[in-house]
N, C-alpha and C. Protein backbone atom coordinates (compact mmCIF):
# COMPACT_ATOMS: atom_id res chain seq x y z
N UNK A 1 21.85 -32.76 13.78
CA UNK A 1 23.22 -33.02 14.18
C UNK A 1 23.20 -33.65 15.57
N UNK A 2 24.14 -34.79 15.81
CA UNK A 2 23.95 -35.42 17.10
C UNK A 2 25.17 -34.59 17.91
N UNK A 3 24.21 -34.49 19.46
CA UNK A 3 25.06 -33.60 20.52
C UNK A 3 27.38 -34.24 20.33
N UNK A 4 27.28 -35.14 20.10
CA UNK A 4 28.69 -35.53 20.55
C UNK A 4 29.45 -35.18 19.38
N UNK A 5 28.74 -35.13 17.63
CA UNK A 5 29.47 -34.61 16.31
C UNK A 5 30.14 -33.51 16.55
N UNK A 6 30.84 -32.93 16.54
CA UNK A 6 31.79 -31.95 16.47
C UNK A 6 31.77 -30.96 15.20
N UNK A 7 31.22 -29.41 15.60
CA UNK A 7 31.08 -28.18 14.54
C UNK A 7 32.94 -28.36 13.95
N UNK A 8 32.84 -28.57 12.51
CA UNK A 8 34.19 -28.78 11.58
C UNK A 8 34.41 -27.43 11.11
N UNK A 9 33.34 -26.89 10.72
CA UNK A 9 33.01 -25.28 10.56
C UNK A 9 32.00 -24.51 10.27
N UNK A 10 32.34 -23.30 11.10
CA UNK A 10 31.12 -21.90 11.68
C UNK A 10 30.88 -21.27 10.49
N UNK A 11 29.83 -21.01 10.24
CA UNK A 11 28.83 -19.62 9.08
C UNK A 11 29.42 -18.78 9.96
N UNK A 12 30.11 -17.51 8.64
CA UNK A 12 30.35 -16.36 9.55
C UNK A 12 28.94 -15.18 8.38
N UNK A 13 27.95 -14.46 9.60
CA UNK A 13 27.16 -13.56 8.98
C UNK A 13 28.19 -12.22 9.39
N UNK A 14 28.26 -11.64 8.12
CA UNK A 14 28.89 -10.12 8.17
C UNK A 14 27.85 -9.01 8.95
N UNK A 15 27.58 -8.52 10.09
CA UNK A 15 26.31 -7.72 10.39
C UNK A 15 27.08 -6.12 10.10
N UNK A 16 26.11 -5.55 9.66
CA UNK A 16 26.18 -4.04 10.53
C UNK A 16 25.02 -3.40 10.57
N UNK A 17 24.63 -2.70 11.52
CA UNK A 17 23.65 -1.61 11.85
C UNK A 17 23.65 -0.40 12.34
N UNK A 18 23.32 0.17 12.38
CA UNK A 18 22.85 1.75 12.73
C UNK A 18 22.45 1.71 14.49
N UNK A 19 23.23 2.23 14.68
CA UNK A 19 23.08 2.62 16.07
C UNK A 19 22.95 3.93 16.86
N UNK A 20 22.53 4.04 17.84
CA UNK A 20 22.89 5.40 18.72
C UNK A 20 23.66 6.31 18.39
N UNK A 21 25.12 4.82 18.61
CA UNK A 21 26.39 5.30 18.42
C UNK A 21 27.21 5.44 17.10
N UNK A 22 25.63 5.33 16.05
CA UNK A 22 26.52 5.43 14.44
C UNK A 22 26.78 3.56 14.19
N UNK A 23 27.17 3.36 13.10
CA UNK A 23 27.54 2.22 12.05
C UNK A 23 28.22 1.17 13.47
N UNK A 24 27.81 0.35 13.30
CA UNK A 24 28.20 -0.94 14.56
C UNK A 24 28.38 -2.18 13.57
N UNK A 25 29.49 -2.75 13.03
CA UNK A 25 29.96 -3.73 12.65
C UNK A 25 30.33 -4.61 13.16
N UNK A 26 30.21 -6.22 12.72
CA UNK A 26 30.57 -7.15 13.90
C UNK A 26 30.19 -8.94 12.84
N UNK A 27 31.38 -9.50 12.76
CA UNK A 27 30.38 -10.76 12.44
C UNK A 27 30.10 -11.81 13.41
N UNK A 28 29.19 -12.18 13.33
CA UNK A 28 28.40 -13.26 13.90
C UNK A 28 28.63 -14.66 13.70
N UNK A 29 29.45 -15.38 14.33
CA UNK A 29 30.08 -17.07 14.40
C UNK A 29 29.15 -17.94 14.81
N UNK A 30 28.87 -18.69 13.54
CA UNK A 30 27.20 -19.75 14.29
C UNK A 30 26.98 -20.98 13.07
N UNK A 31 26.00 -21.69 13.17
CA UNK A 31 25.92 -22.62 12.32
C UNK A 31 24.39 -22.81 11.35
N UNK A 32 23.62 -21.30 11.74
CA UNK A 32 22.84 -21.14 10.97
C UNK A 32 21.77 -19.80 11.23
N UNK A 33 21.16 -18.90 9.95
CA UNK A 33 21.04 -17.84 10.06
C UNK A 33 19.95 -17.76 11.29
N UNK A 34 18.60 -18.55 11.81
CA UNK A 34 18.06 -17.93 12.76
C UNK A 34 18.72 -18.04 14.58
N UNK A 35 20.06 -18.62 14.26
CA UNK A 35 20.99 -18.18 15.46
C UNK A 35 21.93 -17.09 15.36
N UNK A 36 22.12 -16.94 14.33
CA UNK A 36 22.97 -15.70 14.13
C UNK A 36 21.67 -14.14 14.42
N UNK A 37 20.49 -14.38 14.22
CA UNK A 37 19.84 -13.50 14.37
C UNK A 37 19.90 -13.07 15.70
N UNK A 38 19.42 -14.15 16.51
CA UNK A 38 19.40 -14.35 17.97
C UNK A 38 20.41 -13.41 18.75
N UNK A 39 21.60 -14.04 18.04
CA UNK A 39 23.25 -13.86 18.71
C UNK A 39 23.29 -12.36 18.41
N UNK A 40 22.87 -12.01 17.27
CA UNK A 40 23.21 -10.63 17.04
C UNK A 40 22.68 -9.88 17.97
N UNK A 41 20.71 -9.97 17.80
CA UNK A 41 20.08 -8.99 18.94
C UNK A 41 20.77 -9.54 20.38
N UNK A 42 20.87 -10.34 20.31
CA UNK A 42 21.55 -10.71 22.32
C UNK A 42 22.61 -9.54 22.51
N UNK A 43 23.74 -9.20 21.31
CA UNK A 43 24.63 -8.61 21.68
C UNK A 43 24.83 -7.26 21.35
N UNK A 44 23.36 -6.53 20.39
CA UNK A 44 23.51 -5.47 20.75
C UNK A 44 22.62 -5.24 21.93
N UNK A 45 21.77 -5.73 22.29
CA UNK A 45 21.31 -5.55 23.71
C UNK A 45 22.17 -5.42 24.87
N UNK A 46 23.18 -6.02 25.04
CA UNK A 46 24.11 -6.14 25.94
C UNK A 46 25.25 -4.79 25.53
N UNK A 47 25.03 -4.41 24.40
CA UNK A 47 25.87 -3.06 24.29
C UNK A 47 24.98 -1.75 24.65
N UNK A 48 23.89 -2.19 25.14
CA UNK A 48 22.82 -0.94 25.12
C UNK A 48 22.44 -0.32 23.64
N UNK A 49 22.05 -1.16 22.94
CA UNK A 49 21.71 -0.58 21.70
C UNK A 49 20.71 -1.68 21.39
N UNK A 50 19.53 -1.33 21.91
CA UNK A 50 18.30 -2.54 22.47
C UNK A 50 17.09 -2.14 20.99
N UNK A 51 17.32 -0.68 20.76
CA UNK A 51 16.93 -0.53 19.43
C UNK A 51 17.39 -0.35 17.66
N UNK A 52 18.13 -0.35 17.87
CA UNK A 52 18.65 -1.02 16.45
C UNK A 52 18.41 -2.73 15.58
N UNK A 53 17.98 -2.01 14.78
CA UNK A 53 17.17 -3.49 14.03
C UNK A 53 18.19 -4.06 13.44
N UNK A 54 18.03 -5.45 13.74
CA UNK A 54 19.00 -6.39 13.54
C UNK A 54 18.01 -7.87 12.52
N UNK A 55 17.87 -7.85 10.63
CA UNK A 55 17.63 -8.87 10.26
C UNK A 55 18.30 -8.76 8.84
N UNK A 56 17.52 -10.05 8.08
CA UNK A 56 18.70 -10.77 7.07
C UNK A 56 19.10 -9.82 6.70
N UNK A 57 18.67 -8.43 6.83
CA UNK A 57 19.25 -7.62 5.53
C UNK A 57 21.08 -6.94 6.38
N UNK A 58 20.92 -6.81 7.30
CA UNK A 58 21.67 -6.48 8.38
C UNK A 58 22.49 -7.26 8.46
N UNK A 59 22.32 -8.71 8.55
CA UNK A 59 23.23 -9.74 9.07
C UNK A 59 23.17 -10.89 7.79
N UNK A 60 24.04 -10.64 6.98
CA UNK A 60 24.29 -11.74 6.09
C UNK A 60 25.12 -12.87 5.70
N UNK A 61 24.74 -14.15 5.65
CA UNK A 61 25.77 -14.69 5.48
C UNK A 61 26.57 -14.89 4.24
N UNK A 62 27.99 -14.85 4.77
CA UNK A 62 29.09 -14.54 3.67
C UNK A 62 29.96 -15.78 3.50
N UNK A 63 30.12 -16.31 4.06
CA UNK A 63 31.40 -17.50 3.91
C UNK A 63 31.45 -18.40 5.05
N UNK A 64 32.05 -19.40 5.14
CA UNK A 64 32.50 -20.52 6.04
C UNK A 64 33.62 -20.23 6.49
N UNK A 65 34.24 -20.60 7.74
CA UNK A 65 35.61 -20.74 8.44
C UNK A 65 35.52 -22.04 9.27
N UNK A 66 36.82 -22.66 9.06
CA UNK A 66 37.04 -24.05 9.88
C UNK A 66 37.12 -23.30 11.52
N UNK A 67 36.64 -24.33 12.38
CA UNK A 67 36.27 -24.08 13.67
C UNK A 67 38.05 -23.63 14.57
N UNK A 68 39.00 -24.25 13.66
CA UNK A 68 40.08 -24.32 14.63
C UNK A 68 40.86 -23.11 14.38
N UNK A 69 40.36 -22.65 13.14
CA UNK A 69 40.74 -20.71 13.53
C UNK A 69 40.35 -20.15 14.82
N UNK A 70 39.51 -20.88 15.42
CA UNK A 70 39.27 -19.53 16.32
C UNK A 70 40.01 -20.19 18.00
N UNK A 71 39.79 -19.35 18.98
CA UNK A 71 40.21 -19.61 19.89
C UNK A 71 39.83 -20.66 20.91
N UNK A 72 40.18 -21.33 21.61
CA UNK A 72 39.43 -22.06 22.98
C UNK A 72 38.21 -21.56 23.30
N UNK A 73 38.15 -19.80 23.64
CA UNK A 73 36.99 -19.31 24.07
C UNK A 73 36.23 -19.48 23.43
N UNK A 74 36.46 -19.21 22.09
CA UNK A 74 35.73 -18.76 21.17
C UNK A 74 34.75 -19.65 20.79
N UNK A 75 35.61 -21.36 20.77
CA UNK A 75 34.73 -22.88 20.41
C UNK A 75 34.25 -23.30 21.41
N UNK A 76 34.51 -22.84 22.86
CA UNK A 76 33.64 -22.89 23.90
C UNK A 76 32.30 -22.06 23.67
N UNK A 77 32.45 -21.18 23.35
CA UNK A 77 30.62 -20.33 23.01
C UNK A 77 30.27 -20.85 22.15
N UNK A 78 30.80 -21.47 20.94
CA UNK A 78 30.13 -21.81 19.58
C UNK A 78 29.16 -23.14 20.69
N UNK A 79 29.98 -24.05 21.73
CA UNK A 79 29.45 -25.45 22.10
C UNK A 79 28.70 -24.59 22.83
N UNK A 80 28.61 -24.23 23.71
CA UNK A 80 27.70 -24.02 24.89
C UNK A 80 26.37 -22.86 24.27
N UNK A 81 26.73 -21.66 23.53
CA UNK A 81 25.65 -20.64 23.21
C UNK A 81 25.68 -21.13 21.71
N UNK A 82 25.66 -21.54 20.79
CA UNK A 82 25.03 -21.49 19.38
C UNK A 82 26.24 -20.76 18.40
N UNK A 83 27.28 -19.95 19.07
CA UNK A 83 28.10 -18.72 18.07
C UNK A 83 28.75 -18.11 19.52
N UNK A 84 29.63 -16.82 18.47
CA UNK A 84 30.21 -16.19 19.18
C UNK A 84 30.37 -14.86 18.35
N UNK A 85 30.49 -13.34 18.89
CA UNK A 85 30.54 -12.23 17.91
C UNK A 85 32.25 -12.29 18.36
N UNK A 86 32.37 -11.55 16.59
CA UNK A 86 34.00 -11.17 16.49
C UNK A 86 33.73 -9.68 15.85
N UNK A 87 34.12 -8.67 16.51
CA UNK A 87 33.92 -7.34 16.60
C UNK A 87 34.72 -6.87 15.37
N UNK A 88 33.98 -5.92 14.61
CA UNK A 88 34.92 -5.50 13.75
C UNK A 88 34.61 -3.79 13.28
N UNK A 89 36.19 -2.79 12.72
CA UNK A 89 36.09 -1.57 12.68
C UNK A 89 34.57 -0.88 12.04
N UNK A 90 34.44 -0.38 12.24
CA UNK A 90 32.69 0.43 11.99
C UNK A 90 33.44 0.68 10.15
């Protein structure tokens, strides 16, 4: 994909894992599964949950969404980091 093409629409991977803190749900906004892997461990690391295993079986992809569902912020992380997590009830 050339830098100036424009993401039309994000892979959303459904994750959940086992945590510390019990069942941690969350999907993962990206344009392909070994960034969604990435994105995932980045962000349970940043929740302090540095051990909970995070792969395909954990984080799967489920469906497509057009990019303009989501917010300013949101297509700002997709351009600049690869994705963005959208948090969801355990």
């Amino acid at each position: 994909m050339m830098a100036d093409t424009p993401i039309v629409t994000v892979m959303v991977f459904d994750t959940c894992v086992t945590g510390k803190r019990g069942t941690l749900h969350f999907d993962v906004m990206t344009t392909d599964e070994a960034t969604a892997l990435k994105l995932a461990k980045q962000h349970l690391e940043s929740i302090g949950e540095t051990d909970a295993a995070v792969t395909t079986n954990e984080c799967q992809f489920c469906h497509s969404e057009p990019v303009v569902f989501f917010s300013v912020e949101q297509q700002r992380q997709l351009k600049e980091h690869g994705g963005f997590i959208v948090q969801l009830p355990a």
